[in-house]
N, C-alpha and C. Protein backbone atom coordinates (compact mmCIF):
# COMPACT_ATOMS: atom_id res chain seq x y z
N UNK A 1 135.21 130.28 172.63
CA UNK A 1 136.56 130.44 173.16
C UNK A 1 137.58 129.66 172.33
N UNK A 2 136.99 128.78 172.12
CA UNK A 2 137.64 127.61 171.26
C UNK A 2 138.26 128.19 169.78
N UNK A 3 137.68 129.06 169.35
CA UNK A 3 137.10 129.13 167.67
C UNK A 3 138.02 130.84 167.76
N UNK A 4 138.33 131.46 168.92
CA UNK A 4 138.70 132.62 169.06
C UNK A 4 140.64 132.29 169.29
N UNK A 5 140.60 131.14 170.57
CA UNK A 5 142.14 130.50 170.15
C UNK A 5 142.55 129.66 169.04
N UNK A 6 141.60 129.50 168.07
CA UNK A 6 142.09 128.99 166.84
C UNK A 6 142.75 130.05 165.91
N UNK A 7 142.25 131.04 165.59
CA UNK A 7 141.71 132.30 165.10
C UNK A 7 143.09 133.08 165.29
N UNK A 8 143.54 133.14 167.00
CA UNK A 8 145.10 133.58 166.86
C UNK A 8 146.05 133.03 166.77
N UNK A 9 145.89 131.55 166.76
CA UNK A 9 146.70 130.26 166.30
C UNK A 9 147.32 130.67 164.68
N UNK A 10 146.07 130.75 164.01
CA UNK A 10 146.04 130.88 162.74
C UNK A 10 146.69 132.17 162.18
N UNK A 11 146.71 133.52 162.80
CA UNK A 11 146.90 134.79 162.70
C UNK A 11 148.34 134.56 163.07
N UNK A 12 149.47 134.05 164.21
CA UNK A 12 150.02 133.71 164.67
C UNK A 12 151.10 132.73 163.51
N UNK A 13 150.31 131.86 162.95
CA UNK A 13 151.27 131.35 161.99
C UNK A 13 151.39 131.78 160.79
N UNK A 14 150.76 132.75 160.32
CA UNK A 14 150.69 133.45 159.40
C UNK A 14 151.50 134.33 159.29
N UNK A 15 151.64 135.10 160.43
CA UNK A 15 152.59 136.21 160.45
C UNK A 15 154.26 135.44 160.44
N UNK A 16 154.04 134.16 161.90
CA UNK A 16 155.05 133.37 161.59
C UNK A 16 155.69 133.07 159.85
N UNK A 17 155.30 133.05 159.38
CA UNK A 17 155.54 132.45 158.07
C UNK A 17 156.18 133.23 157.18
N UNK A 18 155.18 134.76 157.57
CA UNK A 18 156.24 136.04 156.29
C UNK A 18 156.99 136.46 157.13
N UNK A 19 157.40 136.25 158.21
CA UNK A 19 158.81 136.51 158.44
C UNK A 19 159.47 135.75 158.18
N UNK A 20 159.08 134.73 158.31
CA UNK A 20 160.08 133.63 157.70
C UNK A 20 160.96 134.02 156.55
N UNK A 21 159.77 134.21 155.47
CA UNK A 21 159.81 134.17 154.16
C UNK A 21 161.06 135.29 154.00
N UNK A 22 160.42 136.82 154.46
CA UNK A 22 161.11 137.94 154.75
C UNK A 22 162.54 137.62 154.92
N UNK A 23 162.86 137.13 156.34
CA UNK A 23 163.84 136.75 156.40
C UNK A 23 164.89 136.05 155.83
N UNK A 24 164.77 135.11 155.00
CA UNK A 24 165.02 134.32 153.98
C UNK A 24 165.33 135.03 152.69
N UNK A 25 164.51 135.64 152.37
CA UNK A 25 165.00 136.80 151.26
C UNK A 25 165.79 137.48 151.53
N UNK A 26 166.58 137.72 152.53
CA UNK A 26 167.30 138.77 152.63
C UNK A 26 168.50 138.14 152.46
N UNK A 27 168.61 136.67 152.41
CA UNK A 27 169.62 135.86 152.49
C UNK A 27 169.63 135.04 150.93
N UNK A 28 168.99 135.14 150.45
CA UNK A 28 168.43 134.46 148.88
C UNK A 28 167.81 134.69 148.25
N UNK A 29 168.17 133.85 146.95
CA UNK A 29 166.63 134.80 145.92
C UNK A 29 165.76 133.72 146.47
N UNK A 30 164.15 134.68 145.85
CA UNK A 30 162.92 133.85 145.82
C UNK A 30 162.92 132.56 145.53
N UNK A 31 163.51 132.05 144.27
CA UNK A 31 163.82 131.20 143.66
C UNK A 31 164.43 130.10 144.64
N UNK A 32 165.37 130.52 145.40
CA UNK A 32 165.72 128.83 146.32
C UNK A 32 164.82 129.07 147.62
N UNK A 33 164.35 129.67 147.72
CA UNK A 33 163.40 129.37 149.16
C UNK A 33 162.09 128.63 148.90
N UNK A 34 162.23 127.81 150.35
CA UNK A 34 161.25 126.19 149.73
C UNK A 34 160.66 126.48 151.28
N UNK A 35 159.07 125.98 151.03
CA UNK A 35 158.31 125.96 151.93
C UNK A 35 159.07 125.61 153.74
N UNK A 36 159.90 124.21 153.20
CA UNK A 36 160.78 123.13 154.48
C UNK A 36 161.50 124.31 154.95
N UNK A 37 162.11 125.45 154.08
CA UNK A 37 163.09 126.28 155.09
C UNK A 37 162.77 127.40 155.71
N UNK A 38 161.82 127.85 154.99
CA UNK A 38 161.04 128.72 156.25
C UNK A 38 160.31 128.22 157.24
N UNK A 39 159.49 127.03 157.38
CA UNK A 39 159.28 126.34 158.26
C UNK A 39 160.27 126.12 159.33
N UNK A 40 161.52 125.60 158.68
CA UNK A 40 162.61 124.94 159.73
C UNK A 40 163.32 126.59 160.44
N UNK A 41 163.09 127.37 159.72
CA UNK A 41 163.08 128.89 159.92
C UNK A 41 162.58 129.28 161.24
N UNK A 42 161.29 129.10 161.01
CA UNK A 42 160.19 129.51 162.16
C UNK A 42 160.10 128.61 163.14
N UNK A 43 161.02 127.29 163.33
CA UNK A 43 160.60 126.17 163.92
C UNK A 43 159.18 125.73 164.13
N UNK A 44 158.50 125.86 162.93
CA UNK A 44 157.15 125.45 162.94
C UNK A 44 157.03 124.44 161.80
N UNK A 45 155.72 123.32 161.93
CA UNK A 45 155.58 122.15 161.30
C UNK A 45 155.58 122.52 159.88
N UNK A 46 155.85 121.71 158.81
CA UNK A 46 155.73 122.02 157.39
C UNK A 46 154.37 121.95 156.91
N UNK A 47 153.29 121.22 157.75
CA UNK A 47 151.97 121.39 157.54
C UNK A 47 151.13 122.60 157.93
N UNK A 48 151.62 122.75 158.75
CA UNK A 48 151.35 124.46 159.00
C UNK A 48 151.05 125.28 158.03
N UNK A 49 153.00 125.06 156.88
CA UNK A 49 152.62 126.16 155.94
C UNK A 49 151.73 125.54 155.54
N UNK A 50 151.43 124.71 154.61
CA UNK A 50 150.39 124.11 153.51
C UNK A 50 148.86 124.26 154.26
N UNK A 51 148.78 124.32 155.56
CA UNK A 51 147.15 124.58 156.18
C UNK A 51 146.74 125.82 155.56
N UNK A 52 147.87 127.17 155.61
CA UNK A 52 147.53 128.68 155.47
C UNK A 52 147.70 128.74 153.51
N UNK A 53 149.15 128.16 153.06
CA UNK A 53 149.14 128.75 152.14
C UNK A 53 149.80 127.77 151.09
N UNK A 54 149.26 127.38 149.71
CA UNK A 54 149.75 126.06 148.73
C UNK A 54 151.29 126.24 148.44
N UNK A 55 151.62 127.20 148.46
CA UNK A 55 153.13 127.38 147.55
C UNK A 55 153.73 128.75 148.35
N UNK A 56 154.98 128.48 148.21
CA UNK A 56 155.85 130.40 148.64
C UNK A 56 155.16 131.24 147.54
N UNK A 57 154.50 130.77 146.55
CA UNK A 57 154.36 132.06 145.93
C UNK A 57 153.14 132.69 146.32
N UNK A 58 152.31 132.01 146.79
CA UNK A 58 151.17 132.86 147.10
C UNK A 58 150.99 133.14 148.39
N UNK A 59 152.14 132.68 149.47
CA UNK A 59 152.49 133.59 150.58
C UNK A 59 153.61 134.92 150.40
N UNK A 60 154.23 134.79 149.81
CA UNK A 60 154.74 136.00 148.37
C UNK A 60 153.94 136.82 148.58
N UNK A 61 152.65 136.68 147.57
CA UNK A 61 151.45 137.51 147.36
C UNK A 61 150.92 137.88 148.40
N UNK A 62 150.63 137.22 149.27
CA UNK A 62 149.56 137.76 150.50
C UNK A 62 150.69 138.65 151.14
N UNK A 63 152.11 138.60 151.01
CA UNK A 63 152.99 140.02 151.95
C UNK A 63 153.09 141.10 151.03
N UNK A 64 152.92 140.97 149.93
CA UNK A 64 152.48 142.14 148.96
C UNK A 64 151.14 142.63 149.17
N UNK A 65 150.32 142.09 148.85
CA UNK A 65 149.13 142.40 149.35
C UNK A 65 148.75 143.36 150.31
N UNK A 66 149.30 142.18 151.28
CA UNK A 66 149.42 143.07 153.20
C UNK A 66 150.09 144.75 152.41
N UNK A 67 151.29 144.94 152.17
CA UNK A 67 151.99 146.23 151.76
C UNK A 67 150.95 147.31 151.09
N UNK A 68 150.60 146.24 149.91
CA UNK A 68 149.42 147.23 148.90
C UNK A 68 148.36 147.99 149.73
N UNK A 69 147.73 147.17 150.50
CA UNK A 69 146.46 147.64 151.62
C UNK A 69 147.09 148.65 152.25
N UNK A 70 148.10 148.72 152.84
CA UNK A 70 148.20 149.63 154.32
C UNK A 70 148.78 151.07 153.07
N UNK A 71 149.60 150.45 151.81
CA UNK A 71 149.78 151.89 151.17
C UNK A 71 148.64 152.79 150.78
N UNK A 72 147.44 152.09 150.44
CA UNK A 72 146.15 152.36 149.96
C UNK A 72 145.54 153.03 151.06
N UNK A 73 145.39 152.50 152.23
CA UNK A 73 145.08 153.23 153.50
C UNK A 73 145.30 154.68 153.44
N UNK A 74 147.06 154.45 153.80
CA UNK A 74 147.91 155.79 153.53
C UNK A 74 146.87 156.87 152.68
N UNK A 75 146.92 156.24 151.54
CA UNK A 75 146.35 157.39 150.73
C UNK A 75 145.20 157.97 151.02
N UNK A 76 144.18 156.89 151.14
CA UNK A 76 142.80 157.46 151.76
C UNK A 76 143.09 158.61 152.68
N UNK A 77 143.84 157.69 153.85
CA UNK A 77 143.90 159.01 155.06
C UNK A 77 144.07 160.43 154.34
N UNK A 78 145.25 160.23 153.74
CA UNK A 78 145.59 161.73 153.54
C UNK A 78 145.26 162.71 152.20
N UNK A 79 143.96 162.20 151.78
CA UNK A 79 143.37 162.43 150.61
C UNK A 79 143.07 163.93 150.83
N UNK A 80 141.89 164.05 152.32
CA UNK A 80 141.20 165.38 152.96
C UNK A 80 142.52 166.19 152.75
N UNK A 81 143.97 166.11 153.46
CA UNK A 81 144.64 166.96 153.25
C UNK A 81 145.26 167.58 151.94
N UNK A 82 144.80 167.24 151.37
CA UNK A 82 145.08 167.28 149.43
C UNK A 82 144.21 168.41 148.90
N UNK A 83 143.38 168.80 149.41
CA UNK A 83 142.51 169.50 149.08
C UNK A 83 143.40 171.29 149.66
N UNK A 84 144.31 170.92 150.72
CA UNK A 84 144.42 172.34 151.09
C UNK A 84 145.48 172.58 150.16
N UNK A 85 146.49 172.06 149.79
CA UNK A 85 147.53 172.23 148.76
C UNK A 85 147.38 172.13 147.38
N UNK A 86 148.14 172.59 146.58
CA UNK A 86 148.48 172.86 145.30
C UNK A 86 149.33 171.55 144.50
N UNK A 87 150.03 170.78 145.70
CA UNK A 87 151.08 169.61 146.18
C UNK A 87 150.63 168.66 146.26
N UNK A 88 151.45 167.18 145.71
CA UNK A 88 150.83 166.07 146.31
C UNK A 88 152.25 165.84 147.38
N UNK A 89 152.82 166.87 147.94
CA UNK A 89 153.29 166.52 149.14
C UNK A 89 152.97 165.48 150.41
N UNK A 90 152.03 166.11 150.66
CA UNK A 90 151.38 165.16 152.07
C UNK A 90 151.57 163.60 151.38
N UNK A 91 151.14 163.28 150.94
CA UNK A 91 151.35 162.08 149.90
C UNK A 91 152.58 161.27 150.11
N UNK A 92 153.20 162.23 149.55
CA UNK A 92 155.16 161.44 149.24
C UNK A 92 155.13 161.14 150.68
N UNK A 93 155.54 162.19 151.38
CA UNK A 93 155.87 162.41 152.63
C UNK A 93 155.53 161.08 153.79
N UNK A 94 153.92 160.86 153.54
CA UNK A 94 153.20 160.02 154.39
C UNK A 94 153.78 158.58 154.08
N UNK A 95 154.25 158.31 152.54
CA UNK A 95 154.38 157.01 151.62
C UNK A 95 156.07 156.80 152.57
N UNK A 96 156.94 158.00 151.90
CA UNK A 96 158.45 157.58 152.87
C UNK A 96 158.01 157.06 154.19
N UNK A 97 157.56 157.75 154.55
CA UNK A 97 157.58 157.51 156.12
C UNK A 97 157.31 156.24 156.46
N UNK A 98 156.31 155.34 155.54
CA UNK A 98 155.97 154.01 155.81
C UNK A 98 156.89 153.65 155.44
N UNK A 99 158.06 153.88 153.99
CA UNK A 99 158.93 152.88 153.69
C UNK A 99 159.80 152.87 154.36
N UNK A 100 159.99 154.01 155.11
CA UNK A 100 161.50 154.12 156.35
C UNK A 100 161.00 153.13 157.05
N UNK A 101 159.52 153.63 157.67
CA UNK A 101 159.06 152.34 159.29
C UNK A 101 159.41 151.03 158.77
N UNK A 102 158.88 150.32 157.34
CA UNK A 102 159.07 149.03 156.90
C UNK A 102 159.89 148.81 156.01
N UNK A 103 160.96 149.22 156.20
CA UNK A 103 162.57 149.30 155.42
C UNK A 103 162.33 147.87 155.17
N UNK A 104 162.73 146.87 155.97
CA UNK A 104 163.18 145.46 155.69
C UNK A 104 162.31 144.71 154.53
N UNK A 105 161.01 144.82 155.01
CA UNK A 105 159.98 144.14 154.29
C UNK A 105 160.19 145.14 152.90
N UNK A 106 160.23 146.75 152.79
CA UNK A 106 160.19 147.20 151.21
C UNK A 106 161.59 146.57 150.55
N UNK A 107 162.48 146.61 151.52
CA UNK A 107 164.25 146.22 150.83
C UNK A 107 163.72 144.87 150.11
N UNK A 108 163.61 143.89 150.63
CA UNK A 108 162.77 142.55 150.55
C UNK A 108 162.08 142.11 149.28
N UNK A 109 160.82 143.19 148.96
CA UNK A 109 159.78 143.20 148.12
C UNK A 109 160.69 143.89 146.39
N UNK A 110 161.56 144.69 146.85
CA UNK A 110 162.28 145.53 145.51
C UNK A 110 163.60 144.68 145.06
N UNK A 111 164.31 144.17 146.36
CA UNK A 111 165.50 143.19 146.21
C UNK A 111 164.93 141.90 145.05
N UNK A 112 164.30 141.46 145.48
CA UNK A 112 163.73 139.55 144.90
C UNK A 112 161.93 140.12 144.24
N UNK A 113 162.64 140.54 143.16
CA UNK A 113 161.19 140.56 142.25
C UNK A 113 161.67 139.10 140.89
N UNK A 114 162.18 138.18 141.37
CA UNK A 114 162.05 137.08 140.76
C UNK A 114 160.52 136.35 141.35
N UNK A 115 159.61 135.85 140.37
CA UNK A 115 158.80 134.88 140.67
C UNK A 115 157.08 136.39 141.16
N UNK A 116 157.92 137.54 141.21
CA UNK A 116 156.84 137.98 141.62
C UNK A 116 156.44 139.84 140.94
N UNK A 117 155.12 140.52 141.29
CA UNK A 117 155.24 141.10 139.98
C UNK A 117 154.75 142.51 141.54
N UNK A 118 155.55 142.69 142.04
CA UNK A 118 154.91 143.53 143.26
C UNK A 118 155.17 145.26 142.65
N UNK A 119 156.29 145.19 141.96
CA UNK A 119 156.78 146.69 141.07
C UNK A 119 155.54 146.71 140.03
N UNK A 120 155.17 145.77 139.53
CA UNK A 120 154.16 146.26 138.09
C UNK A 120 152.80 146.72 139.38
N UNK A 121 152.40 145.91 140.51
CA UNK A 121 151.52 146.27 141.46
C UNK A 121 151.46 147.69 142.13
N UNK A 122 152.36 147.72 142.57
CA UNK A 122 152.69 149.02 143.01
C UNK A 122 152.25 150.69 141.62
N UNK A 123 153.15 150.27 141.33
CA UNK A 123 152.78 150.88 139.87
C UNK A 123 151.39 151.51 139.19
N UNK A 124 150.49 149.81 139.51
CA UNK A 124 149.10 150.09 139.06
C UNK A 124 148.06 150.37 140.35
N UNK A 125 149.11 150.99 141.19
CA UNK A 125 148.32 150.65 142.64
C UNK A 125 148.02 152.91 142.34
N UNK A 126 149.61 153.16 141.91
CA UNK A 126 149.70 154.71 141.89
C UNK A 126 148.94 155.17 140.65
N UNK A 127 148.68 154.39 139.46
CA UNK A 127 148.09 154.72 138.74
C UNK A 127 146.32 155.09 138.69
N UNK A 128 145.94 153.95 139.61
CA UNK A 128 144.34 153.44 140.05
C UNK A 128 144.09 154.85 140.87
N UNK A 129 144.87 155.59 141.88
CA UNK A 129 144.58 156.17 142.42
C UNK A 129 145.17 157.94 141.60
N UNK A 130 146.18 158.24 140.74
CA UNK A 130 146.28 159.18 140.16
C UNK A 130 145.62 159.67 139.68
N UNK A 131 143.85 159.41 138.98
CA UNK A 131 142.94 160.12 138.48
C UNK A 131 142.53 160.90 139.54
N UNK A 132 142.47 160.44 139.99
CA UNK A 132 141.79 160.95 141.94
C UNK A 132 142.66 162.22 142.19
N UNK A 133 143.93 162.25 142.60
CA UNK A 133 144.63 162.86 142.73
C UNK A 133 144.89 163.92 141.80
N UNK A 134 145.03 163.68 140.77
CA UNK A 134 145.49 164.72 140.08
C UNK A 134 144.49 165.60 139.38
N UNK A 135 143.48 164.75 139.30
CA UNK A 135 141.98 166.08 139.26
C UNK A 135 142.16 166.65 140.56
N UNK A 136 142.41 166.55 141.30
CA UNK A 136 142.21 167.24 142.64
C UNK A 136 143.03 168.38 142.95
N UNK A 137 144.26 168.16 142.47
CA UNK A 137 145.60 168.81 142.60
C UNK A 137 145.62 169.93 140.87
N UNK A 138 145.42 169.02 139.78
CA UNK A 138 146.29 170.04 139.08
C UNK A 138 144.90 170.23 137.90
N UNK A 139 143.50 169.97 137.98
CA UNK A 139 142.23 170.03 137.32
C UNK A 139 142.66 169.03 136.00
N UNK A 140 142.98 168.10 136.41
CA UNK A 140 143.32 167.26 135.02
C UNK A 140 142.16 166.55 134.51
N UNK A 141 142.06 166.18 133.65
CA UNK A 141 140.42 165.24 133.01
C UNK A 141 141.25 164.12 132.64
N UNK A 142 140.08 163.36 132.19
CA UNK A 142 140.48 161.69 131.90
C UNK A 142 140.73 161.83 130.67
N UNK A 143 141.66 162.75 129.51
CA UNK A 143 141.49 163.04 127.79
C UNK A 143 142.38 161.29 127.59
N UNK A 144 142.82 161.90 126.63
CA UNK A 144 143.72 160.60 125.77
C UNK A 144 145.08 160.62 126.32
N UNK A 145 145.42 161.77 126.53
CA UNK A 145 146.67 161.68 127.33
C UNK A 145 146.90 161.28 128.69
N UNK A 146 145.99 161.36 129.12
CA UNK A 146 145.98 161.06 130.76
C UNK A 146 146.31 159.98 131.10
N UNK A 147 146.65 158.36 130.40
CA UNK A 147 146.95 157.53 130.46
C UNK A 147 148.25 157.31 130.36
N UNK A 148 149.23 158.04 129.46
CA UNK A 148 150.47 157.69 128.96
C UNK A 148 151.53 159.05 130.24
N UNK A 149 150.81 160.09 131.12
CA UNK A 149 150.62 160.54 132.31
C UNK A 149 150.99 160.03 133.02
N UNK A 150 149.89 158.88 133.55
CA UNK A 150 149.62 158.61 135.04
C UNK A 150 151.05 157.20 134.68
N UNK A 151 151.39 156.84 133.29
CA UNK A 151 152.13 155.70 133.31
C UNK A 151 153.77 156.48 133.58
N UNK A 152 153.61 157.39 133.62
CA UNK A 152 155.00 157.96 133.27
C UNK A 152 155.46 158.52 134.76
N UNK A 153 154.32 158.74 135.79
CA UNK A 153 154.66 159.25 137.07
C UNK A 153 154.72 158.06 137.55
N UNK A 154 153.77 156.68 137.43
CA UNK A 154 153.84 156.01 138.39
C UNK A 154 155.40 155.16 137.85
N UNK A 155 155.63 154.78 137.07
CA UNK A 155 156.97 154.67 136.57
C UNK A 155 158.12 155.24 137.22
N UNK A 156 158.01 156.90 136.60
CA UNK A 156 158.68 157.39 137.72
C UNK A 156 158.83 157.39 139.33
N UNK A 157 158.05 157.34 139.87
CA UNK A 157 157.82 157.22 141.35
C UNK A 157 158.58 156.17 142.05
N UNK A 158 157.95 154.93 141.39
CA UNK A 158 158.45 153.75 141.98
C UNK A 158 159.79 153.74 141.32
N UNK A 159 160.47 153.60 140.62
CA UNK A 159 161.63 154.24 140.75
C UNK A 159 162.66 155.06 141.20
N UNK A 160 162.07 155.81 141.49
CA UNK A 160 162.79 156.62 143.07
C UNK A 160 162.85 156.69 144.15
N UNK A 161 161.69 155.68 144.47
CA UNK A 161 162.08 154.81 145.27
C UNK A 161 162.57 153.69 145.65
N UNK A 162 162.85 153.13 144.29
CA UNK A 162 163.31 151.95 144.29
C UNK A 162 165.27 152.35 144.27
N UNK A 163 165.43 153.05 143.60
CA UNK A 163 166.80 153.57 143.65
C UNK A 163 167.26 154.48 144.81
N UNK A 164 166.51 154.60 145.46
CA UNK A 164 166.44 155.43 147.03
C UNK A 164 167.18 154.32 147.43
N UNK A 165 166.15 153.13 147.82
CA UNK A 165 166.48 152.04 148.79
C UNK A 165 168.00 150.89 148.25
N UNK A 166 168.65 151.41 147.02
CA UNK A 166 168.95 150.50 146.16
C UNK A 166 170.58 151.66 146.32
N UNK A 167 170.53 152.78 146.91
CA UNK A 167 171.50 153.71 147.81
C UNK A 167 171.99 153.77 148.78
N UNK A 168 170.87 153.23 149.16
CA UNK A 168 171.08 152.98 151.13
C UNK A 168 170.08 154.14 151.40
N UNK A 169 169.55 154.70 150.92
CA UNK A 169 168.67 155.88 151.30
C UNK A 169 169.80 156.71 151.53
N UNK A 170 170.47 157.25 151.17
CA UNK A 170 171.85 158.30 150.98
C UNK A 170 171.45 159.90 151.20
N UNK A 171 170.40 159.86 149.87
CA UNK A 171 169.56 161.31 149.38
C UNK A 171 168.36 161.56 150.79
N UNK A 172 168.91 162.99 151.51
CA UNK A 172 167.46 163.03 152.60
C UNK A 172 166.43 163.17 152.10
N UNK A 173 165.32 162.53 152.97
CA UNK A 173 163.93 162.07 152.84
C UNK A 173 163.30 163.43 152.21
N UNK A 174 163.70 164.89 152.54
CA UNK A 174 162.85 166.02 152.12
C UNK A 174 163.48 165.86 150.70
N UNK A 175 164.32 166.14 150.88
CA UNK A 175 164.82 166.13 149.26
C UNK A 175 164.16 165.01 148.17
N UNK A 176 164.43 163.94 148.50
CA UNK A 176 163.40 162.91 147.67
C UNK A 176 161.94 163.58 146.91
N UNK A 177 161.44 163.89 148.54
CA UNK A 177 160.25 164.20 148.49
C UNK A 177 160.01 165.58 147.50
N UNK A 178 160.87 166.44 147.76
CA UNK A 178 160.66 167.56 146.73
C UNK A 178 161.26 167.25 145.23
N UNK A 179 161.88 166.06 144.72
CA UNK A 179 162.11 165.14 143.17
C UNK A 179 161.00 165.27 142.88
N UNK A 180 160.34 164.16 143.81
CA UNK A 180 158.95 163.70 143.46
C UNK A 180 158.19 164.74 142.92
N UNK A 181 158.00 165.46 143.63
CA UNK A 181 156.83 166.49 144.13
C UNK A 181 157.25 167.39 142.66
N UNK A 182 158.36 167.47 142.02
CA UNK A 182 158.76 168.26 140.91
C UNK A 182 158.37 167.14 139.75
N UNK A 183 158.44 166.26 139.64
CA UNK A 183 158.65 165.30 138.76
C UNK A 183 156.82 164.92 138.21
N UNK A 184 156.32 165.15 139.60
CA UNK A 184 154.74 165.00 138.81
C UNK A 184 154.41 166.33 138.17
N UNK A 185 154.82 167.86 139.09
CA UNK A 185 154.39 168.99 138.64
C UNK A 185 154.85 169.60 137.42
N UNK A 186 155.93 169.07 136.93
CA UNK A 186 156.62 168.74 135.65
C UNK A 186 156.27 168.06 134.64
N UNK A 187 155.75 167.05 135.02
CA UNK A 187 155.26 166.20 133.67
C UNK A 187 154.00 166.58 133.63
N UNK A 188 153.07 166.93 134.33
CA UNK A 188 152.31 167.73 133.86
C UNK A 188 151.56 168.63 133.07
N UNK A 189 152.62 169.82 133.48
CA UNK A 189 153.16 171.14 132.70
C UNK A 189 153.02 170.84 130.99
N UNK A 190 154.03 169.90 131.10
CA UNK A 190 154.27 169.20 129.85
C UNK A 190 153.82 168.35 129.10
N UNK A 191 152.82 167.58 129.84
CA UNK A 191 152.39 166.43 129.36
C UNK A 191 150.76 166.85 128.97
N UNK A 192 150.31 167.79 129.63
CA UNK A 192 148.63 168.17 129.61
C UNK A 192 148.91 169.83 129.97
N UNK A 193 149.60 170.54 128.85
CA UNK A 193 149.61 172.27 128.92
C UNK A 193 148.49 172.89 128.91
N UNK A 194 147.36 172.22 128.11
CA UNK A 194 146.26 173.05 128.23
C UNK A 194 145.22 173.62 129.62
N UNK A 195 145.30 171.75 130.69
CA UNK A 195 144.49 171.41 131.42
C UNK A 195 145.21 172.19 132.56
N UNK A 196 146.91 172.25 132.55
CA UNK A 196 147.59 172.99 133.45
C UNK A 196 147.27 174.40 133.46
N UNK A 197 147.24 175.23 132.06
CA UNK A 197 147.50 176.81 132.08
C UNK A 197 145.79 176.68 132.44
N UNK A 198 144.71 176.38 132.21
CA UNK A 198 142.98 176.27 132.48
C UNK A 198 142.80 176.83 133.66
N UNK A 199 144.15 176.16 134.61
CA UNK A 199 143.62 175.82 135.97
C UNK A 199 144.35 177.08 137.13
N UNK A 200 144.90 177.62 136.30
CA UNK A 200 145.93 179.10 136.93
C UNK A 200 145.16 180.05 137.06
C-alpha cells in the first residue's frame, strides 16, 4: 500500500513538473527557466524536482519523449487502416487531431527549440517509420534514393506543421491534410518514377 502511494506521489510530481515547465514556456524561452521557478510554479519543494529529474533539460526530454510515444502509438494504431487506401490519409488526419487535442504542449515544443532538438526528433521519428509506410502505400524499396525521400517528406511534414501552428492554425485541418497527402504523393512521383509507374 505503501510502495503503491509512493508510486502516485511520484507520477503526481512528475506530471506536476511538465506543466510547470509547459507553462513557463509559454511565458519564456527555455533558456531562463530554472528548476526554483517551476517549482515555485507548482508550489512544490525544489527537491522534488532534483528526486525525479537532474536539470530542466532532461525534464525537457522526458515531455518530448512522452509526445514521441503517444505519436508512435498513433501510427501503430492506424497502420491496419493503411492497407485499405492508396493514401497516407488516415495518418495525417489521426496526427492533426492529436496536435489540435495537445495544442499547448505542441505550441510549447515548436515555440522554444532552444536547448532542445525535438524538430530533428520528430523528423527522425517520420523517417524511422516511412519505410513502413511507404512500401505499403506506394511499393517503394529501400534503393539509394529512398533516403534523400523519406528526408525530404519528413522535412516537409514537420514543417507544415510547424507553420500551421506558427498561423494560428488559419488553413482548415482537411485542407492541410490534403497538402500533405499531395506533397508525399508528389515527391514520390518524382523522386522514385520507376517504383511509382511498377506499381499502377
Amino acid at each position: 500500500m505503501t510502495e503503491q502511494t509512493g508510486d502516485r506521489r511520484s507520477r503526481r510530481s512528475r506530471r506536476l513538473l511538465k506543466q510547470g515547465l509547459l507553462e513557463l514556456l509559454r511565458e519564456k524561452p527555455f533558456s531562463e527557466i530554472t528548476a526554483r521557478s517551476i517549482t515555485e510554479r507548482m508550489d512544490l519543494n525544489r527537491g522534488t524536482f532534483y528526486l525525479h529529474y537532474p536539470d530542466t533539460t532532461a525534464l525537457m526530454q522526458s515531455i518530448e519523449e512522452d509526445m514521441l510515444g503517444e505519436v508512435q502509438q498513433l501510427i501503430d494504431l492506424n497502420q491496419p487502416q493503411l492497407a485499405e487506401s492508396r493514401s497516407l490519409r488516415v495518418v495525417f488526419e489521426a496526427l492533426l487531431d492529436y496536435v489540435v487535442e495537445h495544442r499547448d504542449v505542441c505550441a510549447a515544443l515548436f515555440e522554444n527549440t532552444s536547448g532542445s532538438a525535438f524538430l530533428d526528433k520528430l523528423q527522425g521519428l517520420v523517417r524511422r517509420n516511412g519505410v513502413v509506410l511507404l512500401r505499403t502505400q506506394y511499393d517503394v524499396g529501400e534503393d539509394g534514393a529512398t533516403p534523400y525521400l523519406l528526408a525530404y517528406i519528413a522535412y516537409g511534414l514537420v514543417g507544415l506543421v510547424k507553420v500551421w501552428f506558427d498561423q494560428g492554425m488559419a488553413m482548415p485541418r482537411d485542407e492541410l491534410v490534403r497538402t500533405a497527402d499531395d506533397l508525399v504523393a508528389s515527391a514520390v512521383r518524382t523522386m522514385l518514377p520507376t517504383e511509382r509507374e511498377g506499381s499502377t
